[in-house]
C-alpha atoms as a PDB file:
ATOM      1  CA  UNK A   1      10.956 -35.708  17.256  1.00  0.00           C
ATOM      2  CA  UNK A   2      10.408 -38.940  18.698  1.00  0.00           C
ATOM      3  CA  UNK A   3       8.947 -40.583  21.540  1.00  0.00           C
ATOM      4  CA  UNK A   4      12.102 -40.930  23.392  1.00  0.00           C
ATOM      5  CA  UNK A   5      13.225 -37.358  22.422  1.00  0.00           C
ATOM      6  CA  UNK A   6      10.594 -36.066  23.852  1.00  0.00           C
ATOM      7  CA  UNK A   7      10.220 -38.142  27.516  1.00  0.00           C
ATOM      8  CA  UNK A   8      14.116 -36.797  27.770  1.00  0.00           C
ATOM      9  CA  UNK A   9      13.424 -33.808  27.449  1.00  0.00           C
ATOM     10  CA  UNK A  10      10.154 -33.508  29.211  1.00  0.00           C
ATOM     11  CA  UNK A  11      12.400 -35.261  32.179  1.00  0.00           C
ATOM     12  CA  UNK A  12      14.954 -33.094  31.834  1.00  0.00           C
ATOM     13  CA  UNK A  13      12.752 -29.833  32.453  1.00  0.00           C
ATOM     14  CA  UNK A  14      10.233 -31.561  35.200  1.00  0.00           C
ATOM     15  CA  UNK A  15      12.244 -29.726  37.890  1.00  0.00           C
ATOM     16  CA  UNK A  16      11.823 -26.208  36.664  1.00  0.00           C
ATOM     17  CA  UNK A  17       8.352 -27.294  35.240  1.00  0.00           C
ATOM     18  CA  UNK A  18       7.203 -28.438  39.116  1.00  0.00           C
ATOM     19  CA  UNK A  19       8.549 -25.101  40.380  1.00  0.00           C
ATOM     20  CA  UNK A  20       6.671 -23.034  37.487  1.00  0.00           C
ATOM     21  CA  UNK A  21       9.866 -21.814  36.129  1.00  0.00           C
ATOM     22  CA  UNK A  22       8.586 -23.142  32.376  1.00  0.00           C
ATOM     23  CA  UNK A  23       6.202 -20.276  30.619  1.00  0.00           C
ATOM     24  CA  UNK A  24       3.840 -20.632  27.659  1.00  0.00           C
ATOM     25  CA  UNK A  25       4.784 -23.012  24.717  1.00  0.00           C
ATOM     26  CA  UNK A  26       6.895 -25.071  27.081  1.00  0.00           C
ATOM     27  CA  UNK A  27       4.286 -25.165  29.792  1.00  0.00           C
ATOM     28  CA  UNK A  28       1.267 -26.283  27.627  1.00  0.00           C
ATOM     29  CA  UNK A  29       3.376 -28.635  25.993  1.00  0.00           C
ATOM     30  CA  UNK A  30       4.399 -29.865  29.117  1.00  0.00           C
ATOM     31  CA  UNK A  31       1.207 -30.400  30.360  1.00  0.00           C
ATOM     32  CA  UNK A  32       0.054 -32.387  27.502  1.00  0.00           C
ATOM     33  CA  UNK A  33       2.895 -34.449  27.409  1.00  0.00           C
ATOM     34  CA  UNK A  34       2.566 -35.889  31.443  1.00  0.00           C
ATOM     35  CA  UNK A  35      -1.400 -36.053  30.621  1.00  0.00           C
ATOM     36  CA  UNK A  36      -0.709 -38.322  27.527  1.00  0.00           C
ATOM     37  CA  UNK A  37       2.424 -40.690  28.468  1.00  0.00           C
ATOM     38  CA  UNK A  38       2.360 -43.329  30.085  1.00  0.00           C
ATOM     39  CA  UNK A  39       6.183 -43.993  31.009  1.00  0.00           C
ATOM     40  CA  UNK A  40       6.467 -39.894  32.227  1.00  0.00           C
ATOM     41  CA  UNK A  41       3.748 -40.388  34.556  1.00  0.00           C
ATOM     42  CA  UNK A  42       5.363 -43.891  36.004  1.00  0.00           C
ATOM     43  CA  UNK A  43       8.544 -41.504  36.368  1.00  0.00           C
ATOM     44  CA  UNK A  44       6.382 -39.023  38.225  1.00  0.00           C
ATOM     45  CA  UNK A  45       4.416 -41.601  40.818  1.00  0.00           C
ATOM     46  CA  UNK A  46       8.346 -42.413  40.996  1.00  0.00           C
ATOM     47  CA  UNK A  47      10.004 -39.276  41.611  1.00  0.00           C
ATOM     48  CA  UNK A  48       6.610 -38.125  44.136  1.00  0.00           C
ATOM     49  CA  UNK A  49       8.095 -41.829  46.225  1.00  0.00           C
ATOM     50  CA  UNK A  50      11.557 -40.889  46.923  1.00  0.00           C
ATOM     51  CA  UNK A  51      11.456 -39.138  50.425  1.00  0.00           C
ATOM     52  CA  UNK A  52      13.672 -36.157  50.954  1.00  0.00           C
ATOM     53  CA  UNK A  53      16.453 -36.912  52.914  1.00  0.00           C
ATOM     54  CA  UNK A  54      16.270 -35.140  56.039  1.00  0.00           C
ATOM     55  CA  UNK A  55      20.395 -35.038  55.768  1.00  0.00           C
ATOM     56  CA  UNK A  56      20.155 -32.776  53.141  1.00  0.00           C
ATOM     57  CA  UNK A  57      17.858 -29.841  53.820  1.00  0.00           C
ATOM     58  CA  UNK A  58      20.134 -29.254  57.415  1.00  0.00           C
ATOM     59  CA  UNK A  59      23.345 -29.353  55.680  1.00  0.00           C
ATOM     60  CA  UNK A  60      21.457 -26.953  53.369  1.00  0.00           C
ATOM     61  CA  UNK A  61      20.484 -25.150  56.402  1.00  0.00           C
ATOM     62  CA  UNK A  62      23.550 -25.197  57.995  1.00  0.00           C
ATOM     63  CA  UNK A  63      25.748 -23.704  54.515  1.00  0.00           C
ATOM     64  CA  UNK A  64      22.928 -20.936  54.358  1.00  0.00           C
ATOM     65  CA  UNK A  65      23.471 -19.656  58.153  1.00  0.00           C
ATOM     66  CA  UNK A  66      27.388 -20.027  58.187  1.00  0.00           C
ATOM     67  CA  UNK A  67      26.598 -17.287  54.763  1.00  0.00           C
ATOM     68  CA  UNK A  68      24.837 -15.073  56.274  1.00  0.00           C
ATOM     69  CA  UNK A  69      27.157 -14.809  59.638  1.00  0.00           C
ATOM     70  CA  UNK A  70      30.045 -14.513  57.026  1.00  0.00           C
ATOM     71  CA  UNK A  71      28.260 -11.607  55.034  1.00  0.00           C
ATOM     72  CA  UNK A  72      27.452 -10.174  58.570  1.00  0.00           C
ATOM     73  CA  UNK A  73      31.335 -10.193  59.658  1.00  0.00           C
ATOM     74  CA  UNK A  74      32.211  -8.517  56.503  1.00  0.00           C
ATOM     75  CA  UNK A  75      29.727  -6.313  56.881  1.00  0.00           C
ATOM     76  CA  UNK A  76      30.763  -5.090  60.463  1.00  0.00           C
ATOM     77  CA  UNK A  77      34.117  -5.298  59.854  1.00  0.00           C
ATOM     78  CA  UNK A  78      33.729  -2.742  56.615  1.00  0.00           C
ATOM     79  CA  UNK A  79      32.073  -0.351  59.267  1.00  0.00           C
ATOM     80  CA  UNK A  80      34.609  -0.617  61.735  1.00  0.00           C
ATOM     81  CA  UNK A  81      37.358  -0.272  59.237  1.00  0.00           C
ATOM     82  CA  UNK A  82      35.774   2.840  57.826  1.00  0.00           C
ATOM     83  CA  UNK A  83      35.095   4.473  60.907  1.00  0.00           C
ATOM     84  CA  UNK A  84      38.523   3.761  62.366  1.00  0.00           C
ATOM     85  CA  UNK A  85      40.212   5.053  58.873  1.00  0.00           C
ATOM     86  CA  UNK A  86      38.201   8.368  59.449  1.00  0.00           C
ATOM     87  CA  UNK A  87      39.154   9.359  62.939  1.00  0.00           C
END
Protein backbone atom coordinates (compact mmCIF):
# COMPACT_ATOMS: atom_id res chain seq x y z
CA UNK A 1 0.00 0.00 0.00
CA UNK A 2 1.10 3.34 -0.68
CA UNK A 3 1.44 6.59 0.81
CA UNK A 4 -1.66 7.94 -0.62
CA UNK A 5 -3.58 4.66 0.09
CA UNK A 6 -2.97 4.91 3.29
CA UNK A 7 -3.66 8.98 4.21
CA UNK A 8 -7.24 7.97 2.42
CA UNK A 9 -7.90 5.66 4.36
CA UNK A 10 -6.56 6.89 7.61
CA UNK A 11 -8.94 10.08 6.59
CA UNK A 12 -11.60 8.14 5.86
CA UNK A 13 -11.77 6.40 9.44
CA UNK A 14 -10.57 9.71 11.56
CA UNK A 15 -14.25 10.18 12.51
CA UNK A 16 -14.88 6.85 14.12
CA UNK A 17 -11.12 6.83 15.18
CA UNK A 18 -11.77 10.44 17.24
CA UNK A 19 -14.90 8.88 18.77
CA UNK A 20 -12.96 5.50 19.75
CA UNK A 21 -15.14 3.48 17.58
CA UNK A 22 -11.68 1.86 15.88
CA UNK A 23 -10.31 -1.26 18.20
CA UNK A 24 -6.90 -2.94 18.16
CA UNK A 25 -5.01 -3.38 14.78
CA UNK A 26 -6.85 -0.39 13.38
CA UNK A 27 -6.30 1.75 16.43
CA UNK A 28 -2.47 1.20 16.81
CA UNK A 29 -2.12 1.59 13.30
CA UNK A 30 -3.93 4.60 13.46
CA UNK A 31 -2.00 6.04 15.95
CA UNK A 32 1.21 5.52 14.25
CA UNK A 33 0.10 6.74 11.15
CA UNK A 34 -1.09 10.61 12.56
CA UNK A 35 2.30 10.40 14.77
CA UNK A 36 4.41 9.79 11.54
CA UNK A 37 2.69 11.93 8.58
CA UNK A 38 3.08 14.94 7.98
CA UNK A 39 0.11 15.83 5.47
CA UNK A 40 -2.56 13.76 8.11
CA UNK A 41 -1.55 15.92 10.83
CA UNK A 42 -1.91 19.32 8.54
CA UNK A 43 -5.49 17.69 7.86
CA UNK A 44 -5.98 17.37 11.59
CA UNK A 45 -4.72 21.14 12.79
CA UNK A 46 -7.32 21.59 9.77
CA UNK A 47 -10.25 19.70 10.65
CA UNK A 48 -9.59 20.87 14.83
CA UNK A 49 -10.09 24.87 12.82
CA UNK A 50 -13.41 24.48 11.33
CA UNK A 51 -15.92 25.71 14.07
CA UNK A 52 -19.14 23.83 14.45
CA UNK A 53 -21.85 25.57 13.11
CA UNK A 54 -24.12 26.52 15.73
CA UNK A 55 -27.04 26.01 12.85
CA UNK A 56 -26.52 22.57 12.96
CA UNK A 57 -26.51 21.11 16.45
CA UNK A 58 -30.28 23.08 16.99
CA UNK A 59 -31.69 21.73 13.90
CA UNK A 60 -30.20 18.52 15.36
CA UNK A 61 -31.86 19.44 18.50
CA UNK A 62 -34.90 20.40 17.17
CA UNK A 63 -35.38 16.76 14.78
CA UNK A 64 -34.47 14.86 18.13
CA UNK A 65 -37.40 16.59 20.32
CA UNK A 66 -40.11 16.64 17.47
CA UNK A 67 -39.00 12.34 17.82
CA UNK A 68 -39.48 11.94 20.97
CA UNK A 69 -43.03 13.97 21.19
CA UNK A 70 -43.92 11.75 18.11
CA UNK A 71 -42.89 8.40 19.93
CA UNK A 72 -44.77 9.92 22.99
CA UNK A 73 -48.16 10.46 20.88
CA UNK A 74 -47.92 7.00 19.65
CA UNK A 75 -47.29 5.85 22.72
CA UNK A 76 -50.44 7.44 24.44
CA UNK A 77 -52.48 6.95 21.75
CA UNK A 78 -51.67 2.89 21.82
CA UNK A 79 -52.90 3.16 25.55
CA UNK A 80 -55.90 4.93 24.89
CA UNK A 81 -56.78 2.76 21.99
CA UNK A 82 -56.29 -0.34 24.07
CA UNK A 83 -58.11 0.71 26.93
CA UNK A 84 -61.05 2.03 24.93
CA UNK A 85 -61.06 -1.45 22.78
CA UNK A 86 -61.37 -3.27 26.23
CA UNK A 87 -64.31 -1.58 27.84
Amino acid sequence: MNKNEECAIFQDLYDLYMEEEVEGESKQWMMEHEANCTHCQKGKIEREEKPVLHEDSEKIWGIRIMTTMIYCLFFLLSIWMSIWYLW
